[in-house]
C-alpha atoms as a PDB file:
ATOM      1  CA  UNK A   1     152.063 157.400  82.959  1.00  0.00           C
ATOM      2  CA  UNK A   2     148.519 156.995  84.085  1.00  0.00           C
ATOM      3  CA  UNK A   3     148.184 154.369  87.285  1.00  0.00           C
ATOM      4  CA  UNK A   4     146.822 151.257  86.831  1.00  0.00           C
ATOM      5  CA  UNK A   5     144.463 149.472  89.524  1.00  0.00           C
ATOM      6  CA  UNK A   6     143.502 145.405  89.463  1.00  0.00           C
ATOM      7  CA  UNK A   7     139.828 145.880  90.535  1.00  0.00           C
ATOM      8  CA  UNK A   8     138.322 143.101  88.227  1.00  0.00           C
ATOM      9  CA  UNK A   9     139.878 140.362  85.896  1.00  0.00           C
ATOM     10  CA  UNK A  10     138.477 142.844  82.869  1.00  0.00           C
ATOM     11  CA  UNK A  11     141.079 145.872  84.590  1.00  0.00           C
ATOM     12  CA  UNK A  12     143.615 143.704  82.059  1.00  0.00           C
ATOM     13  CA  UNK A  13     143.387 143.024  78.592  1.00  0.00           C
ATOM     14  CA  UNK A  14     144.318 139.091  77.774  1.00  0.00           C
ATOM     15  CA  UNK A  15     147.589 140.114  76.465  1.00  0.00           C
ATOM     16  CA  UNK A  16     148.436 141.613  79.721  1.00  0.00           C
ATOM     17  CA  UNK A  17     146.649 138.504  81.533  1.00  0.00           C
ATOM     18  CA  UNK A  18     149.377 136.516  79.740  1.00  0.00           C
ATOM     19  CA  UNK A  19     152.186 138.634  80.480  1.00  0.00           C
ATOM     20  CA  UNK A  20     151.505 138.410  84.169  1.00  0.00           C
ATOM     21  CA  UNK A  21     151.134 134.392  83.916  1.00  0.00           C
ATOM     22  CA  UNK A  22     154.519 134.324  82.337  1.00  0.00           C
ATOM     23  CA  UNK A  23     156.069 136.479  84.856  1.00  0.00           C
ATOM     24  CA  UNK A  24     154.513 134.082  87.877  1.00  0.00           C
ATOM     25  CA  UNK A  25     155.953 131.059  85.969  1.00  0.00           C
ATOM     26  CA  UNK A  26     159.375 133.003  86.301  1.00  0.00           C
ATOM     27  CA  UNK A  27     159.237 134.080  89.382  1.00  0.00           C
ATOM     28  CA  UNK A  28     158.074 130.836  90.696  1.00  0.00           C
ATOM     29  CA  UNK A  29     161.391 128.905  89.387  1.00  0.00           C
ATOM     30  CA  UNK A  30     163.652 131.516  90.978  1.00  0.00           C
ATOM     31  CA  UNK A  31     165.095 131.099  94.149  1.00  0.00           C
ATOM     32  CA  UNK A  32     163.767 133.292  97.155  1.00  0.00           C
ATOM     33  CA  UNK A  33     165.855 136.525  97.611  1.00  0.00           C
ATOM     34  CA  UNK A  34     166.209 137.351  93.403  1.00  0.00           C
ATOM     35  CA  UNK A  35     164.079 139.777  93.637  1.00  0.00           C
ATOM     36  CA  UNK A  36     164.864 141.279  96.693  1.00  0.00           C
ATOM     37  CA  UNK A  37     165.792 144.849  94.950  1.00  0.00           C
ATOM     38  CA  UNK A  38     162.628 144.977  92.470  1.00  0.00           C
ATOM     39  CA  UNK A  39     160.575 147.308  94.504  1.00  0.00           C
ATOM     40  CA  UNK A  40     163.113 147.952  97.188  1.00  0.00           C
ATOM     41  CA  UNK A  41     162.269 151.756  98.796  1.00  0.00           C
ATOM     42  CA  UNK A  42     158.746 151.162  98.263  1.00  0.00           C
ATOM     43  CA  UNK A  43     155.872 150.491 100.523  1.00  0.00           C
ATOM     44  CA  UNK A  44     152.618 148.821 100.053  1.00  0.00           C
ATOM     45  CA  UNK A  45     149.041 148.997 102.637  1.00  0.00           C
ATOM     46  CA  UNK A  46     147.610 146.096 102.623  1.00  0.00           C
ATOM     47  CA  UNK A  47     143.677 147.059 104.165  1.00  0.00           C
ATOM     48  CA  UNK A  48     142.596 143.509 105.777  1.00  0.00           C
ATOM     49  CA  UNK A  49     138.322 144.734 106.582  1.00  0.00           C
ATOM     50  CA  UNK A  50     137.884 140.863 106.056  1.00  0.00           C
ATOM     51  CA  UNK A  51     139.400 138.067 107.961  1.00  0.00           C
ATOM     52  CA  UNK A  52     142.133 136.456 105.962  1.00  0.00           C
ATOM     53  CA  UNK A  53     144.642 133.204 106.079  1.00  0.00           C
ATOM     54  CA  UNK A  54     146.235 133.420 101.953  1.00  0.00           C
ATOM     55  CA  UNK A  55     145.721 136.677 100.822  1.00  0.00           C
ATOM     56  CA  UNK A  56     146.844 138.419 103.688  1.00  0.00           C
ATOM     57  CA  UNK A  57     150.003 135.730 104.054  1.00  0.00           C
ATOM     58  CA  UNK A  58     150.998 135.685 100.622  1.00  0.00           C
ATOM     59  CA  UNK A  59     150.585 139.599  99.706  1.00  0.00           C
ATOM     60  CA  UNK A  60     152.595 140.025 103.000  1.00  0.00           C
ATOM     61  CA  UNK A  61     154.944 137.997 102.064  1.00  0.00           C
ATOM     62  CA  UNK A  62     154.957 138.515  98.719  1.00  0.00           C
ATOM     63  CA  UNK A  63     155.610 142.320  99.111  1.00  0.00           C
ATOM     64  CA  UNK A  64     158.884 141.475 101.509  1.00  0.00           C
ATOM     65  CA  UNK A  65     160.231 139.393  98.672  1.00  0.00           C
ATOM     66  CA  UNK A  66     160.336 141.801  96.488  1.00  0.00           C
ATOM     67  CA  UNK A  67     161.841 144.563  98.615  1.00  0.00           C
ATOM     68  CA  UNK A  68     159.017 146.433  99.488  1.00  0.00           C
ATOM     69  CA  UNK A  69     157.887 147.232 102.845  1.00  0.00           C
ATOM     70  CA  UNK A  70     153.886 145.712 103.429  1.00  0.00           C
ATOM     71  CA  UNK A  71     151.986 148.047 105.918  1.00  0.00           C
ATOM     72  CA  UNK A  72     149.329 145.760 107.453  1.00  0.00           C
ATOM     73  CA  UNK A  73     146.097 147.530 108.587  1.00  0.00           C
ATOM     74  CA  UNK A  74     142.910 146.027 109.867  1.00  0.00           C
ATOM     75  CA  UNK A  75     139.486 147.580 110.665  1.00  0.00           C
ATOM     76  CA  UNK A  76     140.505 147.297 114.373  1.00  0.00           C
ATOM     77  CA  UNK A  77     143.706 149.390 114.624  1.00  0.00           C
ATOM     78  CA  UNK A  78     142.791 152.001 112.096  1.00  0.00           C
ATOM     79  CA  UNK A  79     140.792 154.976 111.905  1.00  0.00           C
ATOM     80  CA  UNK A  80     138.696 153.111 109.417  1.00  0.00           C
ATOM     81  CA  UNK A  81     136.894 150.937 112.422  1.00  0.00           C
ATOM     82  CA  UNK A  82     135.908 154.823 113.587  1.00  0.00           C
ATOM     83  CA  UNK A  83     134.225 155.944 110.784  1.00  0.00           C
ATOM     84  CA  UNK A  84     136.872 157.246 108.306  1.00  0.00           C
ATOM     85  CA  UNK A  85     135.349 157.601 105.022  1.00  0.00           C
ATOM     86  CA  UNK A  86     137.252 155.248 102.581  1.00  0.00           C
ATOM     87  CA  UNK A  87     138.191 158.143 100.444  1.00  0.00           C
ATOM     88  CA  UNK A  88     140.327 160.001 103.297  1.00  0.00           C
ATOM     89  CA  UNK A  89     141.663 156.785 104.065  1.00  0.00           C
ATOM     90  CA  UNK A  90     142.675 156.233 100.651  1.00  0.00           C
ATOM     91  CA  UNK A  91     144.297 160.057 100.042  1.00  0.00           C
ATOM     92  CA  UNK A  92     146.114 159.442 103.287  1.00  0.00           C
ATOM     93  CA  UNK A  93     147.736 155.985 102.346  1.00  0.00           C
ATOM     94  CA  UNK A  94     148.265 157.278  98.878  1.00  0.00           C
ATOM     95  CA  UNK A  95     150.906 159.722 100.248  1.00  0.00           C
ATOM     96  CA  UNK A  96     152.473 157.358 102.700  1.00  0.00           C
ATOM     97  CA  UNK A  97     152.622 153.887  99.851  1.00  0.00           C
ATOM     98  CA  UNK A  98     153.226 153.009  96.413  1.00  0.00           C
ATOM     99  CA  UNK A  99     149.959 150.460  95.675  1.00  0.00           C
ATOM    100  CA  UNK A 100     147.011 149.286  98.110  1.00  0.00           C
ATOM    101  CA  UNK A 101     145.990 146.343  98.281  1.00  0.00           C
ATOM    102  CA  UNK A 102     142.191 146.569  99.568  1.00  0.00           C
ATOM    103  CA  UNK A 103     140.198 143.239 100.755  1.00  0.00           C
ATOM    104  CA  UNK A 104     136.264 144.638 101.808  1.00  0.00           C
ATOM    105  CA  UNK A 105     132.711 144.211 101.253  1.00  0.00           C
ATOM    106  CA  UNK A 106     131.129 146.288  99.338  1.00  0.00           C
ATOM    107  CA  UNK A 107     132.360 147.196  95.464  1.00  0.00           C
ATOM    108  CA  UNK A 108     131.600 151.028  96.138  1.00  0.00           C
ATOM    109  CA  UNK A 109     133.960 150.676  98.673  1.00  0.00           C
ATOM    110  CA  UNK A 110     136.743 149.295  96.629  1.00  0.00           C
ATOM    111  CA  UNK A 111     135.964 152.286  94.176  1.00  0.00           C
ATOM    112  CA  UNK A 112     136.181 154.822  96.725  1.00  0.00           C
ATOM    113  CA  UNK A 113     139.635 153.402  97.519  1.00  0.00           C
ATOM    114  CA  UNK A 114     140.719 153.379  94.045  1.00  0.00           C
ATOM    115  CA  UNK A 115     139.919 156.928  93.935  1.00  0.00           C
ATOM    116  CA  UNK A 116     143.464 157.936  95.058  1.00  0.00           C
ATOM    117  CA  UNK A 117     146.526 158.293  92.994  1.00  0.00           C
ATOM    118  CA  UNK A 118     148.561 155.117  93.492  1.00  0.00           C
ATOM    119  CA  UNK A 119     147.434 151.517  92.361  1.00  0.00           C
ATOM    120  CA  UNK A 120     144.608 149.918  93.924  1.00  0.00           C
ATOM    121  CA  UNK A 121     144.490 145.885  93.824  1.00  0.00           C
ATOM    122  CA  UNK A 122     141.336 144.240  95.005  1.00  0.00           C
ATOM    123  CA  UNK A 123     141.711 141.493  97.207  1.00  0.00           C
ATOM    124  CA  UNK A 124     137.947 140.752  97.541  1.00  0.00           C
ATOM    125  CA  UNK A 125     134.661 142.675  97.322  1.00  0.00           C
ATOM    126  CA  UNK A 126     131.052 140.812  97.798  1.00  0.00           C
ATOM    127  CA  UNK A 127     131.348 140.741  93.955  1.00  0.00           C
ATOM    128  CA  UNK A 128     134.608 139.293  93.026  1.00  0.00           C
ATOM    129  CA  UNK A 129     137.701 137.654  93.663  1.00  0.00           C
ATOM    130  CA  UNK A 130     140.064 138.526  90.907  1.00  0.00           C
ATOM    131  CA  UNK A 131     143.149 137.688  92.410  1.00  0.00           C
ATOM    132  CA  UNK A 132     142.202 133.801  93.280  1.00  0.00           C
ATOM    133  CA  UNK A 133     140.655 133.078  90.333  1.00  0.00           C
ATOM    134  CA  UNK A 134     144.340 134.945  88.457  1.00  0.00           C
ATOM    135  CA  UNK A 135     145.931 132.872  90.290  1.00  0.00           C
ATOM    136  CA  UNK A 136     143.507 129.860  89.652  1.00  0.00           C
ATOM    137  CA  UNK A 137     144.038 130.410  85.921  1.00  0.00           C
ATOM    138  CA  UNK A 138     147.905 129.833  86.331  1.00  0.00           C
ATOM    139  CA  UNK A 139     147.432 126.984  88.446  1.00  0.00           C
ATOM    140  CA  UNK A 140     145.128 124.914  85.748  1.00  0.00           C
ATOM    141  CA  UNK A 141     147.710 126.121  82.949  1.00  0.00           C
ATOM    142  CA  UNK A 142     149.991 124.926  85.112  1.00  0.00           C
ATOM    143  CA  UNK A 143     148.878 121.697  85.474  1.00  0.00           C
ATOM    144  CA  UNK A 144     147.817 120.922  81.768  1.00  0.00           C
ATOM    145  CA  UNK A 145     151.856 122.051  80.519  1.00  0.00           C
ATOM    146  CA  UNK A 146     152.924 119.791  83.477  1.00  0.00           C
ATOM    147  CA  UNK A 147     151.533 116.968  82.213  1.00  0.00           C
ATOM    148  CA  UNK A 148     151.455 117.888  78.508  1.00  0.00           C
ATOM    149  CA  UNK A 149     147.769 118.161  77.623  1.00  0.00           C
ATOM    150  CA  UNK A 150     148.093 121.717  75.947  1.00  0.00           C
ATOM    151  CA  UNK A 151     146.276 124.891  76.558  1.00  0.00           C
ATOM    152  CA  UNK A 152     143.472 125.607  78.798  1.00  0.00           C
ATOM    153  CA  UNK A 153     141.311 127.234  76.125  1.00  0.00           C
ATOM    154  CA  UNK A 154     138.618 124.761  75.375  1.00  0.00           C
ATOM    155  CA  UNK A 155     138.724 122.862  78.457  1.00  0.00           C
ATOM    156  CA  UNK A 156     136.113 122.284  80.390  1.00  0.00           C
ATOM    157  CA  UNK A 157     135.995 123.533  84.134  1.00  0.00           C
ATOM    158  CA  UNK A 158     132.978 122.874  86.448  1.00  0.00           C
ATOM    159  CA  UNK A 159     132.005 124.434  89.634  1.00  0.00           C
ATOM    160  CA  UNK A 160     130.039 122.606  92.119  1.00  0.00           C
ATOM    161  CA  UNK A 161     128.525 124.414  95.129  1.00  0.00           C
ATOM    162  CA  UNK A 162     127.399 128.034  95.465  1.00  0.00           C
ATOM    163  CA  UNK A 163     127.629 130.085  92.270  1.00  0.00           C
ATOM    164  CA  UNK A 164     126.680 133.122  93.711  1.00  0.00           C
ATOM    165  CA  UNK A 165     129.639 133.414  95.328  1.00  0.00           C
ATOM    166  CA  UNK A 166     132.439 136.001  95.323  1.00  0.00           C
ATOM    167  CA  UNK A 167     134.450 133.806  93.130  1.00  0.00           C
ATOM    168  CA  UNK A 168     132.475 131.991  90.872  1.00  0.00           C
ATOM    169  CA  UNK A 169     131.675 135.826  89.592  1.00  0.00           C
ATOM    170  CA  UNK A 170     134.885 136.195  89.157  1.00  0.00           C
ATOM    171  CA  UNK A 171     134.786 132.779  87.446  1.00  0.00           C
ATOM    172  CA  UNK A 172     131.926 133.934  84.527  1.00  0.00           C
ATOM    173  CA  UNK A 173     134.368 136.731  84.140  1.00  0.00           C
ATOM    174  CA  UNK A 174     137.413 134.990  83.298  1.00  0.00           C
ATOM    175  CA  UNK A 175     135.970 132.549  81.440  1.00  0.00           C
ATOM    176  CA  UNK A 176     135.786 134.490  78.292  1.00  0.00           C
ATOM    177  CA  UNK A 177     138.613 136.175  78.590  1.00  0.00           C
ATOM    178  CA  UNK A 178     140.378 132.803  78.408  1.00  0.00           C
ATOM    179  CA  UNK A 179     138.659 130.748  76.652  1.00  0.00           C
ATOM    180  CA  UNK A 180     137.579 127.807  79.070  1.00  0.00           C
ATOM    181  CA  UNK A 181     133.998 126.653  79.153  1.00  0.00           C
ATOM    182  CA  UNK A 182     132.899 127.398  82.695  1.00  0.00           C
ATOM    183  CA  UNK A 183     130.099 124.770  83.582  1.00  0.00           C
ATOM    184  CA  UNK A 184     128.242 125.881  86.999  1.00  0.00           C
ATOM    185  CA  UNK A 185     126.036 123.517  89.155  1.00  0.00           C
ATOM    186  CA  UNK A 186     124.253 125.376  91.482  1.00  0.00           C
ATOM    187  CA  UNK A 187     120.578 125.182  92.920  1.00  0.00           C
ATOM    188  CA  UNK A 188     118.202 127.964  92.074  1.00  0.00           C
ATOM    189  CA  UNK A 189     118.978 131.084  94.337  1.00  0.00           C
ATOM    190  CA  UNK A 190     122.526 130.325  94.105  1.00  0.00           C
ATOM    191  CA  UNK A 191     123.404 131.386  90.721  1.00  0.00           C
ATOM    192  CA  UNK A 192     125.605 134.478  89.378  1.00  0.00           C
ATOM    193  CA  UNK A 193     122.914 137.931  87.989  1.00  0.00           C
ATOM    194  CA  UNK A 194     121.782 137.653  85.172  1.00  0.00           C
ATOM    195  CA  UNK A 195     123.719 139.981  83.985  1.00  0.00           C
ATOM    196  CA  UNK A 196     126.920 138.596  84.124  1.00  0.00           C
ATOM    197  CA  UNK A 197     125.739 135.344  82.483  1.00  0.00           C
ATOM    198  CA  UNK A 198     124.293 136.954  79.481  1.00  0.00           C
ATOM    199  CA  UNK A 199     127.743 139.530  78.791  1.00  0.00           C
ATOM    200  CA  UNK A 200     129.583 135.703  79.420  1.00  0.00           C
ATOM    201  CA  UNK A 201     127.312 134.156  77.337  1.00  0.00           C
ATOM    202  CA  UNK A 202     128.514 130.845  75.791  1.00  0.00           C
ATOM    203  CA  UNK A 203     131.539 130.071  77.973  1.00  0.00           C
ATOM    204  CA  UNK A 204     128.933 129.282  80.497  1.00  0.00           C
ATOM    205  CA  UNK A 205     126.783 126.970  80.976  1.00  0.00           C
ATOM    206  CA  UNK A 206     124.419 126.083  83.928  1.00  0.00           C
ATOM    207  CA  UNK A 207     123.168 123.077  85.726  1.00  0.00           C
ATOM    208  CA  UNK A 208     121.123 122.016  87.919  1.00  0.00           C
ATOM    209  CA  UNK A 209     122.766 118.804  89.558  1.00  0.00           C
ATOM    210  CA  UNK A 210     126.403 117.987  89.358  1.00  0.00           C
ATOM    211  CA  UNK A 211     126.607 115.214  87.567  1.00  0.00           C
ATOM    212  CA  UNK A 212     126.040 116.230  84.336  1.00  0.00           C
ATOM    213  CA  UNK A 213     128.444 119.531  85.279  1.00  0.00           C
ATOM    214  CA  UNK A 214     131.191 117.378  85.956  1.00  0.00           C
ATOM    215  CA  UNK A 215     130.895 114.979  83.043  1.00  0.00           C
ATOM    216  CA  UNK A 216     134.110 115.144  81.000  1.00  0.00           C
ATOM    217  CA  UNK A 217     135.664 117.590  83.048  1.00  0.00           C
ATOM    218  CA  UNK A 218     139.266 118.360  82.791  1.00  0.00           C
ATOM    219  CA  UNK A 219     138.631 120.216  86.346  1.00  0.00           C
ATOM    220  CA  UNK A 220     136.551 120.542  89.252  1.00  0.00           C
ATOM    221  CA  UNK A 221     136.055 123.283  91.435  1.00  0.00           C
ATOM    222  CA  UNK A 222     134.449 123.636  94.927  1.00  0.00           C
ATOM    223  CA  UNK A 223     134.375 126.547  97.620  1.00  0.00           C
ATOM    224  CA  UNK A 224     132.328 126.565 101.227  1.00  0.00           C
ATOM    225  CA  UNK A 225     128.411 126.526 101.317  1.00  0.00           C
ATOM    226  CA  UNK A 226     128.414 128.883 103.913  1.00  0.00           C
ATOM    227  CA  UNK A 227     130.989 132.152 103.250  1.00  0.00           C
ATOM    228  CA  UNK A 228     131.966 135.028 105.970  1.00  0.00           C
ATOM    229  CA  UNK A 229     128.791 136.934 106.470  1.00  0.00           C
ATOM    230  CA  UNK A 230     126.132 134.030 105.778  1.00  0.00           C
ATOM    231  CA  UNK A 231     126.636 132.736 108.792  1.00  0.00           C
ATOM    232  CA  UNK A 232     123.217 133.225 109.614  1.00  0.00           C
ATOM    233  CA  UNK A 233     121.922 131.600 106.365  1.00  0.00           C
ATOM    234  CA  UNK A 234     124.007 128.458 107.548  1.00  0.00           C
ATOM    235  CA  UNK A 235     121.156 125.866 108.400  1.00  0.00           C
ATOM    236  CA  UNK A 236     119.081 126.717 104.787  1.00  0.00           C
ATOM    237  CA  UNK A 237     122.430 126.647 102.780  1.00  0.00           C
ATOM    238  CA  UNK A 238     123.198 123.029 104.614  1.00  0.00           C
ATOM    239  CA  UNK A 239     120.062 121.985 103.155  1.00  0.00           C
ATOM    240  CA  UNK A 240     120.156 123.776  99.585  1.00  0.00           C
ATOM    241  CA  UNK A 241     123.336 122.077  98.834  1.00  0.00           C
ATOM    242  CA  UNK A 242     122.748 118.420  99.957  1.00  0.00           C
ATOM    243  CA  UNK A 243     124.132 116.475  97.407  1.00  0.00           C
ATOM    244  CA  UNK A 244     126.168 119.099  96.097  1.00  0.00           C
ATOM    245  CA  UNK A 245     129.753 117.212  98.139  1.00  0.00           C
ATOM    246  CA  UNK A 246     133.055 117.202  95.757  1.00  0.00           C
ATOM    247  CA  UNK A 247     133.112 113.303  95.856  1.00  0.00           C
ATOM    248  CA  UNK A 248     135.482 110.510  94.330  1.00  0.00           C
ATOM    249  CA  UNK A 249     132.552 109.171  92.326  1.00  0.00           C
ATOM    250  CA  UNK A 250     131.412 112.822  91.213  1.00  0.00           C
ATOM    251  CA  UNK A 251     135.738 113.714  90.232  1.00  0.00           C
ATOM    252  CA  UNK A 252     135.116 110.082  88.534  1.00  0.00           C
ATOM    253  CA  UNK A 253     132.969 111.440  86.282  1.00  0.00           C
ATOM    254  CA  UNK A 254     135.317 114.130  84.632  1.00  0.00           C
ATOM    255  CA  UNK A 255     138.156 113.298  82.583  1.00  0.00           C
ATOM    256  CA  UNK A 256     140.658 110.574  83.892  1.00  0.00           C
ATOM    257  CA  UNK A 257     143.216 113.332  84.031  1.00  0.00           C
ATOM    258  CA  UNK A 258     140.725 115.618  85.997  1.00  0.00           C
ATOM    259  CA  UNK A 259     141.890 117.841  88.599  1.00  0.00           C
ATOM    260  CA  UNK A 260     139.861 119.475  91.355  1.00  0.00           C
ATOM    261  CA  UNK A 261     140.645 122.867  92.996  1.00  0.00           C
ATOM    262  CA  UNK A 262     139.819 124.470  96.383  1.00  0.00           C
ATOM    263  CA  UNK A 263     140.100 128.389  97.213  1.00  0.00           C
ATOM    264  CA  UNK A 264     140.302 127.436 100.591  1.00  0.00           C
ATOM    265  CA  UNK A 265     139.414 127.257 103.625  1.00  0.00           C
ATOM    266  CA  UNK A 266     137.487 123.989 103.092  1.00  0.00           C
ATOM    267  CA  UNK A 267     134.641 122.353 105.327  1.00  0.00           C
ATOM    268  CA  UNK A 268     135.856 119.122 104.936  1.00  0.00           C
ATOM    269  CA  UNK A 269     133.255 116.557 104.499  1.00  0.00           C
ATOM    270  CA  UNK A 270     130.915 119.279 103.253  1.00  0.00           C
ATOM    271  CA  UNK A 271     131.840 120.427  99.921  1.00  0.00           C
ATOM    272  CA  UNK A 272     134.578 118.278  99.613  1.00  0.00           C
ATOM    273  CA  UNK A 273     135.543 114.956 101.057  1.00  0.00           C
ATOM    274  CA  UNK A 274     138.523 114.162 102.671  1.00  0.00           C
ATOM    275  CA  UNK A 275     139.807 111.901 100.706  1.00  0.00           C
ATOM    276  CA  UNK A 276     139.318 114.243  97.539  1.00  0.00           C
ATOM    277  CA  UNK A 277     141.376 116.780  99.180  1.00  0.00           C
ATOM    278  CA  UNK A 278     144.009 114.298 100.119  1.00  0.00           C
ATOM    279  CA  UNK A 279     143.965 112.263  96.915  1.00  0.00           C
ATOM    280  CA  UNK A 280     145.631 112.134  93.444  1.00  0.00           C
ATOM    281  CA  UNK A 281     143.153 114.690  91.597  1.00  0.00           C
ATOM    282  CA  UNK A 282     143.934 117.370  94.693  1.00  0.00           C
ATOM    283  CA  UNK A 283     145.960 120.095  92.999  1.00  0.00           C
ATOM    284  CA  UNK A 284     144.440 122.853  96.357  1.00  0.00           C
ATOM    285  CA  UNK A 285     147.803 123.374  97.680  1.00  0.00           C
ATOM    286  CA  UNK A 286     149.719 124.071  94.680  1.00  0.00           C
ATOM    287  CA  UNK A 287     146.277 126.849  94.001  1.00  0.00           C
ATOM    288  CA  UNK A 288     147.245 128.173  97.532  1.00  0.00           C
ATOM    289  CA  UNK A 289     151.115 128.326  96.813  1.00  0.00           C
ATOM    290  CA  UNK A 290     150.452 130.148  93.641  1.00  0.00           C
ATOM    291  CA  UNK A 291     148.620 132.832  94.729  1.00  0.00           C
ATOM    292  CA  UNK A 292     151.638 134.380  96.054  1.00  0.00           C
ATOM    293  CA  UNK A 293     153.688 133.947  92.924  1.00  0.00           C
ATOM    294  CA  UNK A 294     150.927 135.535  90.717  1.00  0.00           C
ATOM    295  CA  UNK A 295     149.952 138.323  93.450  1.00  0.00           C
ATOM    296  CA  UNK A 296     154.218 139.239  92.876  1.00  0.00           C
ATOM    297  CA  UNK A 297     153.731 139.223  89.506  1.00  0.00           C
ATOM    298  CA  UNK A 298     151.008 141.825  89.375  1.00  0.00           C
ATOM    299  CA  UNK A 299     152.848 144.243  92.128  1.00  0.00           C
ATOM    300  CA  UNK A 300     155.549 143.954  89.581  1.00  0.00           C
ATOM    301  CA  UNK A 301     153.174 145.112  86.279  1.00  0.00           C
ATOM    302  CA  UNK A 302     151.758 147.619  88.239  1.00  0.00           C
ATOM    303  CA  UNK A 303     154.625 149.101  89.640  1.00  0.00           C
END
């Protein structure tokens, strides 16, 4: 059987997409320890080239739960902060573990690493962040069955901040694939290619202000202005996104039901007030919970 990398939400068809989301829900309900023997005798690199809270936690973590040993590496510590081309790296790990789990800059990168002959799961690239928004997709599905207000196909999901980013990419992706509308208010110069947009076509929609972005949304997303990298951009991204804050009054405008969602880690009183984060609409920590539950779930289908 042919491996099978996670390198973009499109590396699954929606069936598969589904399949996954069920097994999270599962694997969520069960009681730590249950699947202690699903992957026992196996071993999984996870290759850290980014700084990382969740995804390095919950991959860890998630990896131990289900028997498997995770082999943490970081640029420091490795040959690969010396110069190792990504493709030895990759052959080398690739006789040692079962799957890689691979969180860098560049794409090419990721592709290099993918080059070897076990699974390859992207944990971020400058272009996407597949695994959040997965696990983002389970969390809003999540919360609509909670409450019983059906399916998330045909809701309506804004994004307020910087669209450029990492993860609203990931975002235009998805969309489609599940059948939200994906509203994005962004200033010019912070927007996904034009590329993207037009293959997403009408499950996304742009703006130029909030306001009208988060009108009759069922949720609203946020992420920082200023992302590992930019830091140098900081002071003209303060300024490009003043007005831009994940308020009560703007989470007042979506649905009454409306729920708002942070990747984390958030600037608080930046793109999102404190008392947003803290308040009835927050569902952030229940998105950070889940990424471990979903990030199990796809170790499992690939392995």
């Amino acid at each position: 059987m042919a491996k099978r990398d996670f390198l973009s939400l499109s590396s699954l068809t929606r069936a598969e997409h589904d399949q996954v989301l069920a097994l999270s829900a599962t694997l969520k309900a069960e009681p730590k320890g249950t699947r202690v023997s699903a992957l026992r005798g196996k071993s999984v690199a996870i290759v850290m080239e980014k700084a990382s809270t969740r995804t390095r936690v919950s991959f860890e973590v998630g990896v131990a739960q289900l028997g498997a040993h995770p082999v943490v590496l970081g640029v420091q510590g490795s040959q690969l902060g010396r110069g190792e081309p990504v493709v030895d790296t990759a052959r080398v790990l690739a006789g040692y573990c079962d799957a890689i789990v691979y969180r860098t800059f560049e794409t090419k990168k990721l592709l290099e690493m993918a080059s070897c002959s076990v699974p390859v799961v992207n944990a971020l690239t400058d272009d996407g962040h597949p695994v959040q928004v997965l696990a983002d997709v389970f969390t809003m599905r999540e919360s609509l069955t909670a409450r019983g207000l059906g399916a998330l196909e045909g809701k309506r999901v804004a994004f307020v901040g910087d669209a450029s980013s990492n993860m609203v990419r990931s975002f235009v992706e998805a969309a489609p694939i599940f059948g939200f509308h994906l509203v994005l208010a962004a200033p010019e110069g912070y927007r996904p290619p034009a590329d993207e947009l037009a293959k997403a076509g009408q499950w996304v929609t742009l703006h130029d202000r909030p306001e009208p972005a988060c009108e009759g949304a069922d949720f609203i997303h946020t992420d920082v202005w200023t992302s590992m990298g930019q830091e140098a951009e900081n002071e003209a991204r303060m300024k490009a996104f003043a007005g831009y804050t994940v308020t009560a009054s703007l989470v007042a405008r979506g649905q009454k039901t409306a729920k708002v969602l942070h990747c984390l880690p958030a600037h608080r009183g930046e793109e999102i007030t404190d008392d947003v984060m803290e308040g009835p609409a927050s569902i952030v920590f229940d998105q950070a919970e889940n990424r471990l539950h979903v990030q199990k779930a796809l170790l499992l289908f690939l392995l």
